[in-house]
Each structure stands twice: as C-alpha cells, then as structure tokens.
PDB file of N, CA and C in Angstrom:
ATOM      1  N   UNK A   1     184.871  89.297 135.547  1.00  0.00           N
ATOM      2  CA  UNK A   1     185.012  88.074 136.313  1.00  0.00           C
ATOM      3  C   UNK A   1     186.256  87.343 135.837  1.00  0.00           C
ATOM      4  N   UNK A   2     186.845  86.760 136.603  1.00  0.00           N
ATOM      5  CA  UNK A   2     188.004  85.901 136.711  1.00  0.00           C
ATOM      6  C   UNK A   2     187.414  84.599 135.442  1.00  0.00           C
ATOM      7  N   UNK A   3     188.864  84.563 134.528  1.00  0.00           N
ATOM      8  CA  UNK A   3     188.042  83.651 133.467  1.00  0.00           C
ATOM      9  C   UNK A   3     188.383  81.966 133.740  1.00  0.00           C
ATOM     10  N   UNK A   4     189.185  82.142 135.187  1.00  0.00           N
ATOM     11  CA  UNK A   4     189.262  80.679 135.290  1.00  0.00           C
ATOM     12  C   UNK A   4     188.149  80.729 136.254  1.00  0.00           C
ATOM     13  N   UNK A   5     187.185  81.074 136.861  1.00  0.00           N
ATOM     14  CA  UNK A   5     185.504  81.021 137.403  1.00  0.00           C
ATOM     15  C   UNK A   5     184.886  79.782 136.925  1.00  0.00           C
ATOM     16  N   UNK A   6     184.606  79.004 137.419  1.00  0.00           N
ATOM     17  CA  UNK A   6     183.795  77.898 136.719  1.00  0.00           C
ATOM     18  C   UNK A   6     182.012  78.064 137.146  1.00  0.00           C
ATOM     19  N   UNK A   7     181.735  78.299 138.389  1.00  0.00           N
ATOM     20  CA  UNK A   7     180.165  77.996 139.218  1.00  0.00           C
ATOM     21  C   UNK A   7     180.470  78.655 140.465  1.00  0.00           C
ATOM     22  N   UNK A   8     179.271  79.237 140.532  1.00  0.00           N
ATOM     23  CA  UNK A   8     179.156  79.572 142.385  1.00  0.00           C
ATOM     24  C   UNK A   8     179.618  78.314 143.231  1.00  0.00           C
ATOM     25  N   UNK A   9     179.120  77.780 142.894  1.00  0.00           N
ATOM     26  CA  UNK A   9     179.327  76.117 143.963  1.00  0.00           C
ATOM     27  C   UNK A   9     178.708  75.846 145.083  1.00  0.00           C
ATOM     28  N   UNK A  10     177.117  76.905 144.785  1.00  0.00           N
ATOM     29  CA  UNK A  10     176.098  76.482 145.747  1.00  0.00           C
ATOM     30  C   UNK A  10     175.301  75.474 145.829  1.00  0.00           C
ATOM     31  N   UNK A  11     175.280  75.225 144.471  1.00  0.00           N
ATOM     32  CA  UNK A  11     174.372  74.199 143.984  1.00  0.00           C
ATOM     33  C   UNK A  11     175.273  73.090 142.699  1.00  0.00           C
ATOM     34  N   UNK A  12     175.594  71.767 143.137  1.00  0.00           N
ATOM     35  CA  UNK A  12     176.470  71.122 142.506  1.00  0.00           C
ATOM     36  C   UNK A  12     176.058  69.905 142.193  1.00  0.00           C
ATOM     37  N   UNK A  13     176.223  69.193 141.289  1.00  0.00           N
ATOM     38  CA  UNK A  13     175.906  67.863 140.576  1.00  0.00           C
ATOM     39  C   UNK A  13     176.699  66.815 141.678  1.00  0.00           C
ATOM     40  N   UNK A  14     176.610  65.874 142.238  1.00  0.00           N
ATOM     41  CA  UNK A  14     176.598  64.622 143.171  1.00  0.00           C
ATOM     42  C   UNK A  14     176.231  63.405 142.653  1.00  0.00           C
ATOM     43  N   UNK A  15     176.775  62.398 142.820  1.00  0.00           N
ATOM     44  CA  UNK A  15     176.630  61.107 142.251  1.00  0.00           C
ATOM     45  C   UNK A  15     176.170  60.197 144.058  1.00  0.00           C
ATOM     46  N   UNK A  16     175.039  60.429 144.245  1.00  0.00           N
ATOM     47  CA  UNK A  16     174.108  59.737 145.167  1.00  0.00           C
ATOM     48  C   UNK A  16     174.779  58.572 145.447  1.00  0.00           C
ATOM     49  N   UNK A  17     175.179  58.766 146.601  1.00  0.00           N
ATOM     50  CA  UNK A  17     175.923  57.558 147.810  1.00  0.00           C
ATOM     51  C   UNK A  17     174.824  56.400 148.093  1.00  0.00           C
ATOM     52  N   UNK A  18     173.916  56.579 147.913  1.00  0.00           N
ATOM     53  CA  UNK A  18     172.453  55.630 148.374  1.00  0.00           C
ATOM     54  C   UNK A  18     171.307  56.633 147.781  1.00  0.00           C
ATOM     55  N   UNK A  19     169.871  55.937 147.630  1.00  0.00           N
ATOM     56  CA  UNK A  19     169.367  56.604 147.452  1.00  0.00           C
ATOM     57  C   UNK A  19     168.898  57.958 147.871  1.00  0.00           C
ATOM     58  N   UNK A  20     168.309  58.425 147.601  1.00  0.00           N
ATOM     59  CA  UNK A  20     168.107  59.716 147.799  1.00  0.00           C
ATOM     60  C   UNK A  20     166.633  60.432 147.556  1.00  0.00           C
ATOM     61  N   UNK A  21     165.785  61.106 148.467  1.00  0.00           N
ATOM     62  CA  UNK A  21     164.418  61.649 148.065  1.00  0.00           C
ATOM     63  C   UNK A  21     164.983  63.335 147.992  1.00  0.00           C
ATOM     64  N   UNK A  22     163.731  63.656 147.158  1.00  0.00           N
ATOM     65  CA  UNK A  22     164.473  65.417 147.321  1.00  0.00           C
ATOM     66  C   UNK A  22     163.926  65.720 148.611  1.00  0.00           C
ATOM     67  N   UNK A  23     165.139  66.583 149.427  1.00  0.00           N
ATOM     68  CA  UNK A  23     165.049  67.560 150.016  1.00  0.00           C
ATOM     69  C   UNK A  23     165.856  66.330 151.488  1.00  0.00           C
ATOM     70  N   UNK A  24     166.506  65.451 151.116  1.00  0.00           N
ATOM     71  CA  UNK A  24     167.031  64.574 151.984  1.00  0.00           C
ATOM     72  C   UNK A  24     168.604  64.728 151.848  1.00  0.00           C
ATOM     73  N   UNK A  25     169.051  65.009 153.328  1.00  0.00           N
ATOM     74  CA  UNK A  25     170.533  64.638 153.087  1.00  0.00           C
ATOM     75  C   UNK A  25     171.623  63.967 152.233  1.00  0.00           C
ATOM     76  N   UNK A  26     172.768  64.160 152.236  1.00  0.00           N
ATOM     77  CA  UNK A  26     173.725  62.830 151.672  1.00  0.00           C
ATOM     78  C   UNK A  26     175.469  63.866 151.774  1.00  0.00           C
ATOM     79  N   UNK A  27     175.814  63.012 152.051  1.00  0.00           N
ATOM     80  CA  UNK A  27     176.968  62.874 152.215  1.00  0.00           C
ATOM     81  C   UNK A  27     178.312  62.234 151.128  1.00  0.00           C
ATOM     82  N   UNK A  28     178.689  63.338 150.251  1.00  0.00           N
ATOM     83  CA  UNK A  28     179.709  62.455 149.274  1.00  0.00           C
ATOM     84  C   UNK A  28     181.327  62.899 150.003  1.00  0.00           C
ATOM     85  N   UNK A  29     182.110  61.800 150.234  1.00  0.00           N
ATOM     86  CA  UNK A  29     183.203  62.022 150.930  1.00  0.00           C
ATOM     87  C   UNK A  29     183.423  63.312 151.976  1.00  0.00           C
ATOM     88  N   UNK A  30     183.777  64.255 151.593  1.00  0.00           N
ATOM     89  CA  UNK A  30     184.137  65.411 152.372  1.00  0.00           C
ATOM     90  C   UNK A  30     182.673  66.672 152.128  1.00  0.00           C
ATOM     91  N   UNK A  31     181.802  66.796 151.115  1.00  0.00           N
ATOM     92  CA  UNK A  31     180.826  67.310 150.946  1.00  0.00           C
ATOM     93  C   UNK A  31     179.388  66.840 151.209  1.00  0.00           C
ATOM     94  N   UNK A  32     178.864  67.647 152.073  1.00  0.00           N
ATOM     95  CA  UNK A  32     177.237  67.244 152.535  1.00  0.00           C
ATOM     96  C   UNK A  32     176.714  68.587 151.470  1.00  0.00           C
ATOM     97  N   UNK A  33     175.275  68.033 151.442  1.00  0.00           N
ATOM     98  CA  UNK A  33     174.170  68.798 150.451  1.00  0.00           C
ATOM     99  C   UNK A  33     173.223  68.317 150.939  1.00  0.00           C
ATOM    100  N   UNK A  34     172.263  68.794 150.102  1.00  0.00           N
ATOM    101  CA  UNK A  34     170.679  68.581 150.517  1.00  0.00           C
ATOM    102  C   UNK A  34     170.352  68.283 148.943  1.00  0.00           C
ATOM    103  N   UNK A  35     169.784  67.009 148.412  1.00  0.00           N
ATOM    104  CA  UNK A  35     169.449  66.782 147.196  1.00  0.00           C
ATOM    105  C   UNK A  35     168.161  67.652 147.083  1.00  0.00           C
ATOM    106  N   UNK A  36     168.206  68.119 145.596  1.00  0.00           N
ATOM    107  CA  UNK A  36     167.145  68.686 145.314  1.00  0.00           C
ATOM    108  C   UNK A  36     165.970  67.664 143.994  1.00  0.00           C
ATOM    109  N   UNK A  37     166.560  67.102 144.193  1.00  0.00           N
ATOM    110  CA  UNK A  37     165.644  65.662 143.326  1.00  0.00           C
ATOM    111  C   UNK A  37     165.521  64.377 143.753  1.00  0.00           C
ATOM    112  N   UNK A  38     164.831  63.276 143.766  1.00  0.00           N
ATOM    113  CA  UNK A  38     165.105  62.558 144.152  1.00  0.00           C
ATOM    114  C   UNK A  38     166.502  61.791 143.219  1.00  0.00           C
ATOM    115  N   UNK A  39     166.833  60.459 143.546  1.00  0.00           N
ATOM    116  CA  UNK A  39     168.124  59.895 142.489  1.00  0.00           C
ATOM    117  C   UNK A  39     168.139  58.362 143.224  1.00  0.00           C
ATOM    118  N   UNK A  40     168.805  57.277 142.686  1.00  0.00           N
ATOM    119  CA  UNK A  40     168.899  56.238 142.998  1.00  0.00           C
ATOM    120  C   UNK A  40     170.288  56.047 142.894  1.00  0.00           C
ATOM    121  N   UNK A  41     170.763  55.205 143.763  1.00  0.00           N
ATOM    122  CA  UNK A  41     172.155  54.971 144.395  1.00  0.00           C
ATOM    123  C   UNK A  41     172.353  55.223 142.925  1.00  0.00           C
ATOM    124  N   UNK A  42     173.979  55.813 142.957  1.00  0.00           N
ATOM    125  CA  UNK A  42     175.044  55.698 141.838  1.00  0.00           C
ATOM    126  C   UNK A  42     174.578  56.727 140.834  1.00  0.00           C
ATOM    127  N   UNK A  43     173.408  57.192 140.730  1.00  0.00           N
ATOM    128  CA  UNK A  43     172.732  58.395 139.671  1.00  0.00           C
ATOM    129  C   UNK A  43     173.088  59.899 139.872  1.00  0.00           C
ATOM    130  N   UNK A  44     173.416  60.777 139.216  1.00  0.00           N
ATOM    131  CA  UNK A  44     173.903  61.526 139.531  1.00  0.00           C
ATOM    132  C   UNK A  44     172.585  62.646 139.876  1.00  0.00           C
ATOM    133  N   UNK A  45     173.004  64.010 141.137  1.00  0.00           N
ATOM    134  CA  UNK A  45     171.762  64.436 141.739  1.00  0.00           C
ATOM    135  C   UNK A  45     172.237  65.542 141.599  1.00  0.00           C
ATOM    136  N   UNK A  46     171.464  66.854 141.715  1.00  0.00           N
ATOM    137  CA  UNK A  46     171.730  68.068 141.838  1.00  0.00           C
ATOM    138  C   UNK A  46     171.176  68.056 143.340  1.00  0.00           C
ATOM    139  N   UNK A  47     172.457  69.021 144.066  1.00  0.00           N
ATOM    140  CA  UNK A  47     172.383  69.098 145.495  1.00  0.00           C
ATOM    141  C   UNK A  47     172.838  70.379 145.816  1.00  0.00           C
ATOM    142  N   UNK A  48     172.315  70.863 146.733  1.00  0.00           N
ATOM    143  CA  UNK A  48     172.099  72.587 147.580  1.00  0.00           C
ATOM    144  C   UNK A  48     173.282  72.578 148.887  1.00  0.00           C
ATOM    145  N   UNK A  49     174.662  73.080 148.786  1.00  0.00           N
ATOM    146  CA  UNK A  49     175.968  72.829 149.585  1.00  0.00           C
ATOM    147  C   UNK A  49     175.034  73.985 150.919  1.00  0.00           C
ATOM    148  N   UNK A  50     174.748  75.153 150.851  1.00  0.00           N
ATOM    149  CA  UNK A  50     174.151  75.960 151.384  1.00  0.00           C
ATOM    150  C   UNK A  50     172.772  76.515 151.403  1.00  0.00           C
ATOM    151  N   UNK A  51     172.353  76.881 152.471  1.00  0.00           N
ATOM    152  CA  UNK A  51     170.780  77.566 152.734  1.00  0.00           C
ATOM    153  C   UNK A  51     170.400  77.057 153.647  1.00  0.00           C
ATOM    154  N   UNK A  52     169.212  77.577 153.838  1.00  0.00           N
ATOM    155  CA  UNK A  52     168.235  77.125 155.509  1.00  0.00           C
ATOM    156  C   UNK A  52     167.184  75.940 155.072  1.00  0.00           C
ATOM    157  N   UNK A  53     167.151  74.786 155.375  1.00  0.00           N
ATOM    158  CA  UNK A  53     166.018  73.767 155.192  1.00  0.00           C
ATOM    159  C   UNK A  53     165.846  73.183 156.818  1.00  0.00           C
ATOM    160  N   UNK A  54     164.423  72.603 156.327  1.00  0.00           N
ATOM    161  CA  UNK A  54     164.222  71.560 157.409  1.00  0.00           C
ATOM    162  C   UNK A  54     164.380  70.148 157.102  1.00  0.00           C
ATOM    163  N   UNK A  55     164.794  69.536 158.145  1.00  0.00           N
ATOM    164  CA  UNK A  55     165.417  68.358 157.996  1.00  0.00           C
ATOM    165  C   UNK A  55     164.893  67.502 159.175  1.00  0.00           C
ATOM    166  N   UNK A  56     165.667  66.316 158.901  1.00  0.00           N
ATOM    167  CA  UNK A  56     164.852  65.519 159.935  1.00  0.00           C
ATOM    168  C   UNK A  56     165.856  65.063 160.900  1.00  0.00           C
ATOM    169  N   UNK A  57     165.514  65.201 162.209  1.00  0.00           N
ATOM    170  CA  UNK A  57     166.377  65.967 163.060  1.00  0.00           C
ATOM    171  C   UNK A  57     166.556  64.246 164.408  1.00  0.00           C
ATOM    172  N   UNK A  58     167.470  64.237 165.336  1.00  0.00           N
ATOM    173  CA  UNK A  58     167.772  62.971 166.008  1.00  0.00           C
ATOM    174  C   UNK A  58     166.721  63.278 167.044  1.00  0.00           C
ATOM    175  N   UNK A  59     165.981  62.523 167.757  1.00  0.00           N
ATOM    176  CA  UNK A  59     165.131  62.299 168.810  1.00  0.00           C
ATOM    177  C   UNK A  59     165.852  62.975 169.911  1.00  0.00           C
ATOM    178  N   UNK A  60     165.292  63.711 170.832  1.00  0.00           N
ATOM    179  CA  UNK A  60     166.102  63.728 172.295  1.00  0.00           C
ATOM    180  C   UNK A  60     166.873  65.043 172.663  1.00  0.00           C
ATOM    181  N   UNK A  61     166.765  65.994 171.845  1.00  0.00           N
ATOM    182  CA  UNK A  61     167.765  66.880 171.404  1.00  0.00           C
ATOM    183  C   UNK A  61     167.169  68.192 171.557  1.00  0.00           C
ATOM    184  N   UNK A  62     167.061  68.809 172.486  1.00  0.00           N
ATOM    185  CA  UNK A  62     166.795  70.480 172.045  1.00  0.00           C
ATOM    186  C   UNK A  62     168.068  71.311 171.458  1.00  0.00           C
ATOM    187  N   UNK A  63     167.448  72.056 170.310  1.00  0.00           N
ATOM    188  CA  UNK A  63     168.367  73.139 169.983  1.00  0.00           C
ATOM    189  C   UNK A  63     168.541  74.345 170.425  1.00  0.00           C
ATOM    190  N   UNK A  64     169.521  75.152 170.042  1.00  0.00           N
ATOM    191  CA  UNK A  64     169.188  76.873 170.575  1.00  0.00           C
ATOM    192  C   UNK A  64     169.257  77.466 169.111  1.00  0.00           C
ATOM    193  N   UNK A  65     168.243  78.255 168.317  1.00  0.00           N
ATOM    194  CA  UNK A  65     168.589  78.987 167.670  1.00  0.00           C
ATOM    195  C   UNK A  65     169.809  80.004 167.323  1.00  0.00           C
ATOM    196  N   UNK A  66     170.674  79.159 166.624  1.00  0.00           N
ATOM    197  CA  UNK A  66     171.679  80.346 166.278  1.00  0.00           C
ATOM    198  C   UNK A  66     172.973  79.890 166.975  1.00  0.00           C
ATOM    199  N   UNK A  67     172.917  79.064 167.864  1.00  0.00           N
ATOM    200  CA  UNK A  67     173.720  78.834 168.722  1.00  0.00           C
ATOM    201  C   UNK A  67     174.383  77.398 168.913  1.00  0.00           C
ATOM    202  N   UNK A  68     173.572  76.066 168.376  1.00  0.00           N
ATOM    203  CA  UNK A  68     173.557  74.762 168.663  1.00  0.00           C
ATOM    204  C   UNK A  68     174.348  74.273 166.995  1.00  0.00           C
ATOM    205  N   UNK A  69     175.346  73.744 167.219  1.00  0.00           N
ATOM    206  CA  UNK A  69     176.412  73.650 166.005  1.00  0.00           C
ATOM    207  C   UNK A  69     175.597  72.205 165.688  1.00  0.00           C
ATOM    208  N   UNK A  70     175.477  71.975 164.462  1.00  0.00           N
ATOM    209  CA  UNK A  70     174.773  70.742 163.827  1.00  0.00           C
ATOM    210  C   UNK A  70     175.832  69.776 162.849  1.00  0.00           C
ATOM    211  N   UNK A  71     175.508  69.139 162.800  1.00  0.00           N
ATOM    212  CA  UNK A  71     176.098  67.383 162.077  1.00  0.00           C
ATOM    213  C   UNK A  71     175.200  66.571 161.297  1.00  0.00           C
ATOM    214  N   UNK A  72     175.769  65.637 160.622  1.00  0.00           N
ATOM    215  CA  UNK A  72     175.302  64.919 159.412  1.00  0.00           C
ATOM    216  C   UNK A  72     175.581  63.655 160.466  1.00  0.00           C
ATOM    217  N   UNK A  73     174.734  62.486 161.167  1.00  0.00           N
ATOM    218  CA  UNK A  73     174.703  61.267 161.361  1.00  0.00           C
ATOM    219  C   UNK A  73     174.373  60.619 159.801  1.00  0.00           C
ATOM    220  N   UNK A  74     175.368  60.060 159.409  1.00  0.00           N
ATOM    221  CA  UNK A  74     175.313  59.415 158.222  1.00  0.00           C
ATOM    222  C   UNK A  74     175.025  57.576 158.310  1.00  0.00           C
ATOM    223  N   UNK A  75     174.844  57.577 159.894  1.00  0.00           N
ATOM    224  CA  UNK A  75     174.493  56.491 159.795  1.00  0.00           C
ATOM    225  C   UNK A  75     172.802  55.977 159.455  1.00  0.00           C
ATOM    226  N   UNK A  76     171.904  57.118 160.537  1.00  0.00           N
ATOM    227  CA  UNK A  76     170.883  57.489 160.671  1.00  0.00           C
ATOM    228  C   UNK A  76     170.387  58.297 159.288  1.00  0.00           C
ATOM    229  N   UNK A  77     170.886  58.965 158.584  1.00  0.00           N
ATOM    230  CA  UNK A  77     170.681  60.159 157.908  1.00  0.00           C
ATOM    231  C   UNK A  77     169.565  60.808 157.935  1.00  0.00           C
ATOM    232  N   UNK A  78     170.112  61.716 159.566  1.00  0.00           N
ATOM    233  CA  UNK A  78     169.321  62.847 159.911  1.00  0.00           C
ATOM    234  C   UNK A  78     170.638  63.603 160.747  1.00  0.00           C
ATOM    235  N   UNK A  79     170.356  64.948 160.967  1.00  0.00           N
ATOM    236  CA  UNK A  79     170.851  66.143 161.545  1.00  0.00           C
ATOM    237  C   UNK A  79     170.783  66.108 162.869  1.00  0.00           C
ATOM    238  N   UNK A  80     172.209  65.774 164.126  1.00  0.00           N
ATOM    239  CA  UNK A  80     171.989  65.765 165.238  1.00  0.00           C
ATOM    240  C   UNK A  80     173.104  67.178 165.865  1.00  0.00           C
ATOM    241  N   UNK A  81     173.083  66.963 167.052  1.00  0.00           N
ATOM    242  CA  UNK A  81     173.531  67.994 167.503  1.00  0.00           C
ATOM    243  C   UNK A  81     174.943  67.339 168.102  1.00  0.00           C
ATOM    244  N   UNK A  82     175.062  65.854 168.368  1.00  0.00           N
ATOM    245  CA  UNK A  82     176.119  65.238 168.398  1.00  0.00           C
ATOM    246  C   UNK A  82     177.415  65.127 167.660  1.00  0.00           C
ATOM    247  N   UNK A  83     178.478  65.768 167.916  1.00  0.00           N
ATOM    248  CA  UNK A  83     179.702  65.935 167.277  1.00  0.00           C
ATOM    249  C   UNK A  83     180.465  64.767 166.918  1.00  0.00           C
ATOM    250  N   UNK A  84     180.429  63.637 168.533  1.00  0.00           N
ATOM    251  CA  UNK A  84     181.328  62.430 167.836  1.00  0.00           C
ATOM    252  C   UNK A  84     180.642  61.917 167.248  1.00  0.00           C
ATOM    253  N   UNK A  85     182.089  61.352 165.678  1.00  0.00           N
ATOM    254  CA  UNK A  85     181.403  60.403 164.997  1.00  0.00           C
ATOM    255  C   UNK A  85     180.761  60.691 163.912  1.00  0.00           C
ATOM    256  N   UNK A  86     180.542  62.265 163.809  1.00  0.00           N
ATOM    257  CA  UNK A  86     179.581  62.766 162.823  1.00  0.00           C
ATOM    258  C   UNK A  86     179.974  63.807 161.927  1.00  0.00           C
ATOM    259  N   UNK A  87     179.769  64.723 161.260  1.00  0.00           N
ATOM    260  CA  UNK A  87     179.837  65.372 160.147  1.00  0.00           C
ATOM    261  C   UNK A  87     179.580  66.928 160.437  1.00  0.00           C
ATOM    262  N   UNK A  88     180.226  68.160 160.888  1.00  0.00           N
ATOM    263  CA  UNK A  88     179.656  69.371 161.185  1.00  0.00           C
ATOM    264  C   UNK A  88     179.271  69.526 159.625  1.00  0.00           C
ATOM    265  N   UNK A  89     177.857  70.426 159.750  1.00  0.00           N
ATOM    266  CA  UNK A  89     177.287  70.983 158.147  1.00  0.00           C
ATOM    267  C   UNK A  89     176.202  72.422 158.637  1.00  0.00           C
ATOM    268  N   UNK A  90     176.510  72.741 159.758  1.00  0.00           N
ATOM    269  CA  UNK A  90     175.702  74.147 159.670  1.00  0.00           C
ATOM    270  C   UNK A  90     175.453  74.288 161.657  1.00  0.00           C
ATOM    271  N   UNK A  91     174.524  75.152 161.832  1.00  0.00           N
ATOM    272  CA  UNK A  91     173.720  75.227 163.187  1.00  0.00           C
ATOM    273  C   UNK A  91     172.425  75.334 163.019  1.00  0.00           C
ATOM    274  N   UNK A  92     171.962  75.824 163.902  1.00  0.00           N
ATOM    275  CA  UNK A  92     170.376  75.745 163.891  1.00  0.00           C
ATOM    276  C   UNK A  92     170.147  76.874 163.689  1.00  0.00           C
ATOM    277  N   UNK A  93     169.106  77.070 163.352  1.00  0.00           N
ATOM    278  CA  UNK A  93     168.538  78.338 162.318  1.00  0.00           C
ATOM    279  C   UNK A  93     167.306  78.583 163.284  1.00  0.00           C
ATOM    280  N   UNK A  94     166.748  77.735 164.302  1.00  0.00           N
ATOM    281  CA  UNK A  94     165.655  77.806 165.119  1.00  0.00           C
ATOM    282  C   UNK A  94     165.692  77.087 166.295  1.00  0.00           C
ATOM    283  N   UNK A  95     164.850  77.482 167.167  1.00  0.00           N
ATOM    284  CA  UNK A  95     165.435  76.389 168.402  1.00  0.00           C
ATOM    285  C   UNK A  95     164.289  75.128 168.190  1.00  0.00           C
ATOM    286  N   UNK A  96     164.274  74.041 168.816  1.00  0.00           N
ATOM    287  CA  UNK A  96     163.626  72.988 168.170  1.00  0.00           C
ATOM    288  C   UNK A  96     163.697  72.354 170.156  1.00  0.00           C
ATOM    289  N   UNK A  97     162.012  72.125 170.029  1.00  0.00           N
ATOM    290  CA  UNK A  97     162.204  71.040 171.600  1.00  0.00           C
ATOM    291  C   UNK A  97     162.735  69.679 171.081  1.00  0.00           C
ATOM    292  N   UNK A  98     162.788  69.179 172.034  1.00  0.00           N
ATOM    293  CA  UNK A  98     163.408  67.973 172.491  1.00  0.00           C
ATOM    294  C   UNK A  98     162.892  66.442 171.694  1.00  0.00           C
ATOM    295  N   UNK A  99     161.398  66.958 171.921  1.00  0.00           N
ATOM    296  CA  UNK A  99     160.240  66.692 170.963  1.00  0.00           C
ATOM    297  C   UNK A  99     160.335  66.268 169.563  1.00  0.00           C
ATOM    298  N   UNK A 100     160.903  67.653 168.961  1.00  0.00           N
ATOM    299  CA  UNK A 100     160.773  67.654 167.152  1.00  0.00           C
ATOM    300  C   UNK A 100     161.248  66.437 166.803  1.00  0.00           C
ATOM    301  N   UNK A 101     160.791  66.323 165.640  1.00  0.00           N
ATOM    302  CA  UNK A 101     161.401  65.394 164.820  1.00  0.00           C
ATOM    303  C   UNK A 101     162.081  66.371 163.245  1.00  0.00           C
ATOM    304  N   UNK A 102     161.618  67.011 163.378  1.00  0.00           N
ATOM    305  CA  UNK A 102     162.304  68.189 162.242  1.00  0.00           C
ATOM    306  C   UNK A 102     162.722  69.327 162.861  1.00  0.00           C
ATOM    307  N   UNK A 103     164.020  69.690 162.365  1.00  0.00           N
ATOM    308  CA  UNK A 103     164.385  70.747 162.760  1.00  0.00           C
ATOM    309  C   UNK A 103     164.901  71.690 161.494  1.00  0.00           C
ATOM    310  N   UNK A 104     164.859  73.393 162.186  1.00  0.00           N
ATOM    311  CA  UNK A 104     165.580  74.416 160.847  1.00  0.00           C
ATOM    312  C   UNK A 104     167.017  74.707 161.080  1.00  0.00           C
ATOM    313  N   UNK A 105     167.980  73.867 159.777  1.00  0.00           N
ATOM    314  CA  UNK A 105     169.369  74.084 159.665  1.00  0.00           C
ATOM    315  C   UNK A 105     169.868  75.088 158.780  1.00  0.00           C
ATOM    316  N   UNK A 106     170.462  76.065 159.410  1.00  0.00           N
ATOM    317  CA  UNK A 106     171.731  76.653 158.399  1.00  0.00           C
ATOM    318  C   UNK A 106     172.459  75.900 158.116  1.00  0.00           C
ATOM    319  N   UNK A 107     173.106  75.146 156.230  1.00  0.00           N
ATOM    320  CA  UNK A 107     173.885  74.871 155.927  1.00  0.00           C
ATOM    321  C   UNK A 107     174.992  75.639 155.875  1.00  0.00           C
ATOM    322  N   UNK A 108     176.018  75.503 155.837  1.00  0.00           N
ATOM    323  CA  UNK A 108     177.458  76.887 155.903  1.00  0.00           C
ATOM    324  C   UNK A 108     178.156  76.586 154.909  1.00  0.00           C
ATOM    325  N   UNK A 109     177.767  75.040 154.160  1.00  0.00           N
ATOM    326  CA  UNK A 109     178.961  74.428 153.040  1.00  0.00           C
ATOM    327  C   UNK A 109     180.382  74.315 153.298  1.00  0.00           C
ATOM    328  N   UNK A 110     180.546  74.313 154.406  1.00  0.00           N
ATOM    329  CA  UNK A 110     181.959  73.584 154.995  1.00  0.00           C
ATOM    330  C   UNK A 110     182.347  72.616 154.743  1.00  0.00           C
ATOM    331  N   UNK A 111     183.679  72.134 154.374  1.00  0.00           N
ATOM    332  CA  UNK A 111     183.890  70.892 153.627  1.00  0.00           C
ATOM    333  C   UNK A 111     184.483  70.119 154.848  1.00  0.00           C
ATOM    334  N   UNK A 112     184.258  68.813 155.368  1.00  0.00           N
ATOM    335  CA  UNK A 112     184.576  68.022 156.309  1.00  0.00           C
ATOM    336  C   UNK A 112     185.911  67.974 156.757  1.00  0.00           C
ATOM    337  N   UNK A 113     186.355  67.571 157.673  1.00  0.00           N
ATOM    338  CA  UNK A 113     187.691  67.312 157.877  1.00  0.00           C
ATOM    339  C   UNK A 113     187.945  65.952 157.583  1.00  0.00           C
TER     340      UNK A 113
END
C-alpha cells in the first residue's frame, strides 16, 4: 500500500453542524454522511460518506428504484428528489410511493459542488 494512504474515507470523523441522532443526515460544507451516533451541535461525530440506509424522505414524491437521483434538503433535513436548492448524495436504492415517509438511499459519497 501507498505509504502516503491515510483511511478508506468511508467512514469519517465530522464536527456536527446541529445536532444530530444516529442514523440522521448532516451536511458539513461540501460533505454529506449519515451520523452513526448521536452528537450535539459543535461535537465531533463519526459519519458513513457511503452505503444504502433509510432515511426520512420529503412528502409527495414517488421514487424509481435505481433510477430517481436524490438530494440532501438541508433545510428540512430529509432526502428529496428535488434538485434546486439542494445537495445531490446518492439515488434510490428502492422505489418508494408518494406516500412514504422513509425512503432506501444509495449514498455514492460525492462531494458537492
């Protein structure tokens, strides 16, 4: 292995923008994760850049499995399918009615524009 290698960089330490429950979004500048602990604003969190979770998803919205490109509403902080305004961080991993209030996201760990 390359000895300047530091971490996979799947799973990375975050200093919690607001609070935070595990398994809840957040958004630090250009990087979204999924905390895996809870943390209180300003505390630092271990967070998941990639993988499939469920999340809690915008009202109104059917997905297509595999097909429906997903976003970080950081205002809301939940996963919509709405582009303006928002944060790409994966697609849907399942299709979800209109209904859900949770939906299944592929994270991709794409870093924001």
């Amino acid at each position: 292995m390359a000895r300047n290698f530091i971490q996979p960089g799947e799973t990375i330490t975050m200093t919690a923008p607001y609070a935070v429950t595990s398994g809840a979004g957040l958004l630090v500048g250009a990087v979204f994760a999924v905390a895996l602990a809870s943390a209180a604003q300003g505390a630092p969190v271990e967070a998941r850049r990639v993988g499939v979770f469920d999340m809690t998803k915008a009202p109104g919205e059917a997905w297509v499995a595999d097909t429906t490109k997903l976003y970080w509403d950081n205002t809301n902080k939940r996963v919509t399918s709405t582009a303006t305004g928002n944060t790409l961080i994966g697609v849907a991993r399942q299709s979800q009615a209109s209904a859900d209030t949770v939906g299944r996201v592929l994270l991709t760990g794409q870093i924001a524009a």
